[in-house]
C-alpha atoms as a PDB file:
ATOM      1  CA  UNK A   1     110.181 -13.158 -16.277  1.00  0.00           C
ATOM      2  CA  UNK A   2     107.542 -12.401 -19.116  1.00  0.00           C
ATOM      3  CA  UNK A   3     103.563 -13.573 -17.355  1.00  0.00           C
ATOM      4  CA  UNK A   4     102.838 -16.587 -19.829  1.00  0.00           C
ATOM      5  CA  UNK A   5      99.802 -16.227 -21.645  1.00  0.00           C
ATOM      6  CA  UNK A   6      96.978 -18.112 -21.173  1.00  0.00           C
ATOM      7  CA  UNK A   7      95.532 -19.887 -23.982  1.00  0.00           C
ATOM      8  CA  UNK A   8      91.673 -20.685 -23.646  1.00  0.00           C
ATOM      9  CA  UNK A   9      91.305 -24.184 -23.322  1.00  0.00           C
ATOM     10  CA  UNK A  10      88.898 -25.638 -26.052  1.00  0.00           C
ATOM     11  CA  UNK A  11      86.003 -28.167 -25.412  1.00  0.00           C
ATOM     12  CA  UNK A  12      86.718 -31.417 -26.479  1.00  0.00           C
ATOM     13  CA  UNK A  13      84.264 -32.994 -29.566  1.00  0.00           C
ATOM     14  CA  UNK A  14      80.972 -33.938 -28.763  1.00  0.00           C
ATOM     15  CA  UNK A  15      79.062 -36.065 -31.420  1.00  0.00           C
ATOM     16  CA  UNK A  16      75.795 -34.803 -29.410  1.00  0.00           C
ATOM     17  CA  UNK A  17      73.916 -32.733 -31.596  1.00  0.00           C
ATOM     18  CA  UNK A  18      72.746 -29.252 -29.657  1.00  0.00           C
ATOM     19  CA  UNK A  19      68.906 -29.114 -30.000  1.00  0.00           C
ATOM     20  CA  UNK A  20      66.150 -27.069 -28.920  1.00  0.00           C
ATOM     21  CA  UNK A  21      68.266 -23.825 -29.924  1.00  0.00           C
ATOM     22  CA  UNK A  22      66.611 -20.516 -29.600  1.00  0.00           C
ATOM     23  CA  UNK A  23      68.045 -16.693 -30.270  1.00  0.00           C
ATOM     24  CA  UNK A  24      66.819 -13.385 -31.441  1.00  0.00           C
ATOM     25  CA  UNK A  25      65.672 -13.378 -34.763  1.00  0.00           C
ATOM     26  CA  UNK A  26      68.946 -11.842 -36.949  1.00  0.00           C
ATOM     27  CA  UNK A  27      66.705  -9.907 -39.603  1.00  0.00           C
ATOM     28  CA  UNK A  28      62.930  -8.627 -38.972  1.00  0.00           C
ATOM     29  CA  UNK A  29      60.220  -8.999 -41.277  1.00  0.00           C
ATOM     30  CA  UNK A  30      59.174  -5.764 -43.318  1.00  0.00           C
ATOM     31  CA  UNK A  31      63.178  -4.700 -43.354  1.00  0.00           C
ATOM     32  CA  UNK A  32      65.992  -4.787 -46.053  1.00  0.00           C
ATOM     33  CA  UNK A  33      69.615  -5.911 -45.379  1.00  0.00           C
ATOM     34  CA  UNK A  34      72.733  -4.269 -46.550  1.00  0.00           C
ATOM     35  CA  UNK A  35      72.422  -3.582 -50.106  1.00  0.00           C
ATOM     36  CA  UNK A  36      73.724  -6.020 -52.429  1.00  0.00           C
ATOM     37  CA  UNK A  37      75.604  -4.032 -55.045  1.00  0.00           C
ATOM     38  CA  UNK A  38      72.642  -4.126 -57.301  1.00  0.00           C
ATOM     39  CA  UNK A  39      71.947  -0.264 -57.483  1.00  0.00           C
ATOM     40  CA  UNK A  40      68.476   0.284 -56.079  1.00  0.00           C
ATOM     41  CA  UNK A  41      68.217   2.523 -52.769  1.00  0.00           C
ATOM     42  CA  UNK A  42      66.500   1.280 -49.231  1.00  0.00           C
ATOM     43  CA  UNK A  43      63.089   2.955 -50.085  1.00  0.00           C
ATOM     44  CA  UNK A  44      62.614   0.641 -53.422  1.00  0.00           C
ATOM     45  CA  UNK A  45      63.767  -2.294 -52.134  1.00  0.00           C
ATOM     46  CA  UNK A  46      61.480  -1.448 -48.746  1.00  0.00           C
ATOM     47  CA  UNK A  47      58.294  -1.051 -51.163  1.00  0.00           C
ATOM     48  CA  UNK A  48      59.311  -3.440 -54.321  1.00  0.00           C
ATOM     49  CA  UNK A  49      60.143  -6.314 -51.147  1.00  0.00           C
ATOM     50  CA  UNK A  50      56.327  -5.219 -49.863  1.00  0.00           C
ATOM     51  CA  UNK A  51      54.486  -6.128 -52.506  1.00  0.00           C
ATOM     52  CA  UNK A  52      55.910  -9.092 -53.773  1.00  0.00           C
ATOM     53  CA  UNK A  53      55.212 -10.444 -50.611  1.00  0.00           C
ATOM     54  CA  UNK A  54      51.554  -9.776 -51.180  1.00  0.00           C
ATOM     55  CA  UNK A  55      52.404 -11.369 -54.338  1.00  0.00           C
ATOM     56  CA  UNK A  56      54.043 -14.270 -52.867  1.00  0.00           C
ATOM     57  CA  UNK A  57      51.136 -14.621 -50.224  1.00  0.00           C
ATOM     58  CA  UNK A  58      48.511 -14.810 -53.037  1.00  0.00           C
ATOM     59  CA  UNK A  59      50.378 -17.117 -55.200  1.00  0.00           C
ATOM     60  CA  UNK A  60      50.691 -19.746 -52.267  1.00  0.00           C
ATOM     61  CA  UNK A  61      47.503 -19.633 -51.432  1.00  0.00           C
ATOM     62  CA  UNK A  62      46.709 -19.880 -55.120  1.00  0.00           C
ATOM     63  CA  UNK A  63      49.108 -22.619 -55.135  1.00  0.00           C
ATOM     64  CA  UNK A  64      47.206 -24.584 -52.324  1.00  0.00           C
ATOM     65  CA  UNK A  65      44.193 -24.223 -54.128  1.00  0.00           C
ATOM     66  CA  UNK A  66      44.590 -25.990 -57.090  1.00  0.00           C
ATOM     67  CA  UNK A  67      45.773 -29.004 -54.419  1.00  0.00           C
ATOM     68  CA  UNK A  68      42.532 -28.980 -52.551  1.00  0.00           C
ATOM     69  CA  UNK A  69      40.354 -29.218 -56.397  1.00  0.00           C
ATOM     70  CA  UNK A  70      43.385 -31.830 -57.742  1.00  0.00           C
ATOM     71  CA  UNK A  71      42.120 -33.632 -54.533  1.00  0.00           C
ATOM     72  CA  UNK A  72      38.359 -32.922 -54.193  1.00  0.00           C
ATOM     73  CA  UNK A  73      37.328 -32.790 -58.187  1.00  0.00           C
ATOM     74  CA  UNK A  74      34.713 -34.908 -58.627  1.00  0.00           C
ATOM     75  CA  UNK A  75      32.532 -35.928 -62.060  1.00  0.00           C
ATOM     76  CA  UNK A  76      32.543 -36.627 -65.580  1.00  0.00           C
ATOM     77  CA  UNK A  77      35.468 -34.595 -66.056  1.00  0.00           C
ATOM     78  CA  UNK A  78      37.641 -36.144 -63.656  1.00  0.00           C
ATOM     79  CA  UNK A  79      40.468 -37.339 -65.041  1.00  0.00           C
ATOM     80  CA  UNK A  80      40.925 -33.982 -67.298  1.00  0.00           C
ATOM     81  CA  UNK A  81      40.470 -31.946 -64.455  1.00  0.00           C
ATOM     82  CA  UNK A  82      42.335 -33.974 -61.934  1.00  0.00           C
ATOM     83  CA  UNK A  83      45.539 -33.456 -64.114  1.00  0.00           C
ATOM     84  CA  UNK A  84      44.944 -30.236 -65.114  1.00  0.00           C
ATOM     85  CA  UNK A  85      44.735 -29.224 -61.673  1.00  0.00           C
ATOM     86  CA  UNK A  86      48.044 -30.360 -60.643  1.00  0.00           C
ATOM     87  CA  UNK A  87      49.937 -29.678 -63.419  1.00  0.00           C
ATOM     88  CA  UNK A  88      49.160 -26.128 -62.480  1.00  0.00           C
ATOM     89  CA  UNK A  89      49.401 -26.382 -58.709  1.00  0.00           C
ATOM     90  CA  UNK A  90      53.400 -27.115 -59.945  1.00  0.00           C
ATOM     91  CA  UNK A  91      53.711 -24.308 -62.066  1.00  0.00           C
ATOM     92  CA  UNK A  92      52.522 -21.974 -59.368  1.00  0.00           C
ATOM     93  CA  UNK A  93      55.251 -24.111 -57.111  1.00  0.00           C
ATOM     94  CA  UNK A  94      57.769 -22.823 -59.483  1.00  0.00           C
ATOM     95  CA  UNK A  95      56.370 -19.595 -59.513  1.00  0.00           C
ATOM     96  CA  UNK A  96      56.222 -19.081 -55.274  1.00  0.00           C
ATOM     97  CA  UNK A  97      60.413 -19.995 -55.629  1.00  0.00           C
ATOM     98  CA  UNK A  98      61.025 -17.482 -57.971  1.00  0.00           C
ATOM     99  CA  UNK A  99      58.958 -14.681 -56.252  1.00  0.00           C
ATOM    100  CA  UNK A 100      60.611 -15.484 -52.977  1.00  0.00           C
ATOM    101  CA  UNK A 101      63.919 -15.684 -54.555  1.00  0.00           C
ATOM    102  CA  UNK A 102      63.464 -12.090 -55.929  1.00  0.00           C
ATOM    103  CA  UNK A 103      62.540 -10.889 -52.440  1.00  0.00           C
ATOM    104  CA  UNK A 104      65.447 -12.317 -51.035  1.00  0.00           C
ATOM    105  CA  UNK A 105      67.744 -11.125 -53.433  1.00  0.00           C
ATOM    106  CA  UNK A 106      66.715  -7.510 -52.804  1.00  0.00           C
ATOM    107  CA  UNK A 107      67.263  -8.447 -49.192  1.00  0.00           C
ATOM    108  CA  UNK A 108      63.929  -8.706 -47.687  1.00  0.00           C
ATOM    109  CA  UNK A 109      62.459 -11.981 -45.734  1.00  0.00           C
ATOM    110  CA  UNK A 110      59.735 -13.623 -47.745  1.00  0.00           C
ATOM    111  CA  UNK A 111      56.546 -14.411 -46.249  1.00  0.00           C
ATOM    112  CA  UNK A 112      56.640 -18.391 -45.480  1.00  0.00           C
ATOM    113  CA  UNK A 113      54.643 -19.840 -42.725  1.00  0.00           C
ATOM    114  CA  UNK A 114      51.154 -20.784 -43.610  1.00  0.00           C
ATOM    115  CA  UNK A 115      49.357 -18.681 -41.084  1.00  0.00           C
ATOM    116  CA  UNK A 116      51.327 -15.550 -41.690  1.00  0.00           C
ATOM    117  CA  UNK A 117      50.515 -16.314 -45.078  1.00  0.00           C
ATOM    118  CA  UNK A 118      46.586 -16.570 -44.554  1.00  0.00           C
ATOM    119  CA  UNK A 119      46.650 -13.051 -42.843  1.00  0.00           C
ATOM    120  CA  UNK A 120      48.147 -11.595 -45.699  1.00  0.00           C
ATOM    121  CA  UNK A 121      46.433 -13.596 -48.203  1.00  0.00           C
ATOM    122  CA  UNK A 122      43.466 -12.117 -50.174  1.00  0.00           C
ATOM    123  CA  UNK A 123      41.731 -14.606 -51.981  1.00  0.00           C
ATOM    124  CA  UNK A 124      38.823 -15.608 -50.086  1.00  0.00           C
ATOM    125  CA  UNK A 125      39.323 -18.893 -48.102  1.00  0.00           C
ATOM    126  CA  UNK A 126      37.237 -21.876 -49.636  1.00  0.00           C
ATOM    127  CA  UNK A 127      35.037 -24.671 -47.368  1.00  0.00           C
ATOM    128  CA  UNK A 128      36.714 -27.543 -46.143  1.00  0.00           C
ATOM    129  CA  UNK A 129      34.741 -29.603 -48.341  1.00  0.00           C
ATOM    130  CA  UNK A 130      34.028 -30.950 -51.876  1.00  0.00           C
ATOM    131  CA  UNK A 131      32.193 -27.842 -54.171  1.00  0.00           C
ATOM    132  CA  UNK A 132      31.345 -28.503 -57.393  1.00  0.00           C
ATOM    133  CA  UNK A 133      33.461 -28.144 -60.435  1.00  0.00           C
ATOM    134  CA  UNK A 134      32.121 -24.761 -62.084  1.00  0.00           C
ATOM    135  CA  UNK A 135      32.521 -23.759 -58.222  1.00  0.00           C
ATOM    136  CA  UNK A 136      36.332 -24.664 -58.152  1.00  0.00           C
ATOM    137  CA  UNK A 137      37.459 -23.530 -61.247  1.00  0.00           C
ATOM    138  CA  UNK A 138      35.304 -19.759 -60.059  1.00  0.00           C
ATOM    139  CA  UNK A 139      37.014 -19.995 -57.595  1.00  0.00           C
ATOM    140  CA  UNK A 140      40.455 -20.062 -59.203  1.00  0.00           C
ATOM    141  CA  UNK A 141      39.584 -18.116 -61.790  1.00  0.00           C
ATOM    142  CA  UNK A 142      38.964 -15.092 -59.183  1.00  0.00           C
ATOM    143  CA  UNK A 143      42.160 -15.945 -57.829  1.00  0.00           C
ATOM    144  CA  UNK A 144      43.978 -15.612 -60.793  1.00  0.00           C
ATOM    145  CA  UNK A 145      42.415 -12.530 -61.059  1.00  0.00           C
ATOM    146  CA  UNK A 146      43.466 -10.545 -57.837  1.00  0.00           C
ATOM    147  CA  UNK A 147      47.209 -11.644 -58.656  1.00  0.00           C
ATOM    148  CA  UNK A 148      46.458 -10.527 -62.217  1.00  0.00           C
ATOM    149  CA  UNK A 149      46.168  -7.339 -61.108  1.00  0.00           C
ATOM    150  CA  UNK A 150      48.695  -7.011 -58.555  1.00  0.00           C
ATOM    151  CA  UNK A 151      50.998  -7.871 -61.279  1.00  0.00           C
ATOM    152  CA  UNK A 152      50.012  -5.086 -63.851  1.00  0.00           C
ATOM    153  CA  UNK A 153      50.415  -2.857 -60.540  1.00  0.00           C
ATOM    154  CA  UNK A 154      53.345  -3.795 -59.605  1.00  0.00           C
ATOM    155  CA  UNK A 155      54.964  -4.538 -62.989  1.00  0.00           C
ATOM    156  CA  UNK A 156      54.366  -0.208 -63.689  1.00  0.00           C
ATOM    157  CA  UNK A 157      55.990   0.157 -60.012  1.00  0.00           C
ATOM    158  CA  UNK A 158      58.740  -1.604 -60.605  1.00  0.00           C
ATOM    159  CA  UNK A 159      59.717   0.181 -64.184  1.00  0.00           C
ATOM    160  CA  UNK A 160      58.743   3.788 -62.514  1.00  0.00           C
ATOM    161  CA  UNK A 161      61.458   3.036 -59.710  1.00  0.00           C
ATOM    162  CA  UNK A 162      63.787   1.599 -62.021  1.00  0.00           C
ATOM    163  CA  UNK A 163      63.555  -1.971 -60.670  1.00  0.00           C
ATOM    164  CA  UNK A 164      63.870  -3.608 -64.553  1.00  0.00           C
ATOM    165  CA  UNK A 165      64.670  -7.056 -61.911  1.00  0.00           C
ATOM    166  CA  UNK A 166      61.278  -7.252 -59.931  1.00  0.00           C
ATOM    167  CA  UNK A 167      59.575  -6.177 -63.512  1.00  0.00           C
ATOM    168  CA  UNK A 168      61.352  -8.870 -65.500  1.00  0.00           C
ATOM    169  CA  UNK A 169      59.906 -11.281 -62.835  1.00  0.00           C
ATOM    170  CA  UNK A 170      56.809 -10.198 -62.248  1.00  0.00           C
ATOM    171  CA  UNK A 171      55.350  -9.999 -66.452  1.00  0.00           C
ATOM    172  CA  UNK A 172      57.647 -12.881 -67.495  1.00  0.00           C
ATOM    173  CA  UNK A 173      56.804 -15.469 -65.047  1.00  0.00           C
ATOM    174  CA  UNK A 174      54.159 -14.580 -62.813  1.00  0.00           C
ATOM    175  CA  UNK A 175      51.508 -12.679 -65.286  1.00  0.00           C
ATOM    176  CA  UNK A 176      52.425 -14.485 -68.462  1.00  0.00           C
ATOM    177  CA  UNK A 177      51.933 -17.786 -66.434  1.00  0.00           C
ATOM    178  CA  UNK A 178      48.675 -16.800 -64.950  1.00  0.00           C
ATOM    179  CA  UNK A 179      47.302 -15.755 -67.928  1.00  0.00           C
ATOM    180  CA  UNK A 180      48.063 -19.041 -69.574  1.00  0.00           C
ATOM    181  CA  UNK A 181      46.675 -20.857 -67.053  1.00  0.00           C
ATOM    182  CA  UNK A 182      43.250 -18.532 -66.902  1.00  0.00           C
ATOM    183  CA  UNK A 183      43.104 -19.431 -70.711  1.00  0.00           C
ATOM    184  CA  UNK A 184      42.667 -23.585 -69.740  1.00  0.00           C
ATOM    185  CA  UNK A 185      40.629 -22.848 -67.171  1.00  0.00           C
ATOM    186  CA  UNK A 186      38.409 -20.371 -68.589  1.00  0.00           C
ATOM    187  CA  UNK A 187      37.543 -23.018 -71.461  1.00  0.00           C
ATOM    188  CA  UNK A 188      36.063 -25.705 -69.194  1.00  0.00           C
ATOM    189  CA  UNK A 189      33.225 -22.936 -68.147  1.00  0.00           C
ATOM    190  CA  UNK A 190      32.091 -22.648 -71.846  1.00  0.00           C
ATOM    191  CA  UNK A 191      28.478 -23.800 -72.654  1.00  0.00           C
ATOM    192  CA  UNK A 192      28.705 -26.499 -75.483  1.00  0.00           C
ATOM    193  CA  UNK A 193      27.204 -29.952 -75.885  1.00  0.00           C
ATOM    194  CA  UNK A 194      28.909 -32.887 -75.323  1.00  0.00           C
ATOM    195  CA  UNK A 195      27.721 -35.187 -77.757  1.00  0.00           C
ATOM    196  CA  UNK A 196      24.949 -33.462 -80.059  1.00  0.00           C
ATOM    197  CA  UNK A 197      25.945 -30.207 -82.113  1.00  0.00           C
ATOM    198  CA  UNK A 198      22.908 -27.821 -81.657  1.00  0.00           C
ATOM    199  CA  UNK A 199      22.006 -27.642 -85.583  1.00  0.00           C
ATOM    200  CA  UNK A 200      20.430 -23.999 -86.306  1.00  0.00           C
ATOM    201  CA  UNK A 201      17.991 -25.247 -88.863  1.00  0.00           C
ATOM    202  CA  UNK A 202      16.412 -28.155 -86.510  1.00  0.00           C
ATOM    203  CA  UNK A 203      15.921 -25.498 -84.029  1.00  0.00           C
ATOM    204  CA  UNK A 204      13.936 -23.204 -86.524  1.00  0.00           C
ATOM    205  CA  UNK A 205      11.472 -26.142 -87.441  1.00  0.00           C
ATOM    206  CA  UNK A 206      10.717 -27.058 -84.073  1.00  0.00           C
END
């Protein structure tokens, strides 16, 4: 007579939620996954995935920035600033999704934890404390400046491997929306007086 198979006996339901999981990570930072069939080799997405995580490490830090001045701004200027300020900080929100996304896409990990994120970082780390305002906005402004030029960089990279993706992403979003935003910024640095015009003639009779 035929030995009757066994048939694994399953574990009843259990409504109790299994917590405090741990297991080897399934992908390593710095490393690509099985190509999607988007037609760019290992070595491009390796180097393209690379860089916009320096990108992506900037812009966050960037991002966290313009929090800590929507926060700390203090003045006659206040209420200007204090919106200007966040309405960026949620542009560069938009901006960390999409660069994170891209990395993803070309099957890399993106950069996410915030102190893997200020090793990586290079935009210089602020005080804890209230600066003034010509101090925050230099402070942005030099910010928007190192991922300004990351993005020119990296923008050429891309269109020399043939990545027209990462390029797309990187001058449409990222550099045109920096620039913009260095343009409002810039303006509230400009010397001009607030409630007498400085006639030329007056001056020459004094």
């Amino acid at each position: 007579m035929p030995k009757k198979e066994s048939v694994p006996r399953q574990s009843p339901l259990n409504a109790q939620p299994r917590i405090h999981q741990r297991a080897a990570e399934i992908q390593a930072y710095g490393t690509v996954s099985h190509a999607l069939p988007i037609e760019l080799d290992e070595p491009v997405r390796l180097e393209m995935t690379e860089q916009l995580n320096q990108l992506l490490a900037d812009t966050m830090t960037l991002r966290d920035l313009y929090k800590k001045s929507h926060w700390q701004v203090a003045g006659p200027t206040f209420y200007q600033l204090h919106l200007l300020f966040d309405k960026h900080y949620e542009e560069q929100v938009e901006l960390v999704d999409t660069i994170a996304e891209r990395i993803q896409l070309l099957g890399g990990i993106s950069i996410a934890m915030a102190p893997d994120v200020a090793e990586t970082t290079r935009i210089e780390r602020p005080p804890r404390g209230r600066e003034e305002v010509p101090v925050q906005i230099s402070r942005l402004l030099d910010a928007h400046q190192l991922i300004i030029g990351l993005c020119r960089q990296l923008a050429d990279r891309a269109d020399e491997l043939g990545d027209q993706g990462t390029n797309d992403v990187v001058v449409s979003d990222v550099l045109r929306g920096n620039e913009l935003q260095v343009w409002f910024l810039s303006e509230h640095l400009v010397e001009m007086p607030l409630v007498h015009a400085q006639d030329p003639q007056m001056k020459k009779a004094g």
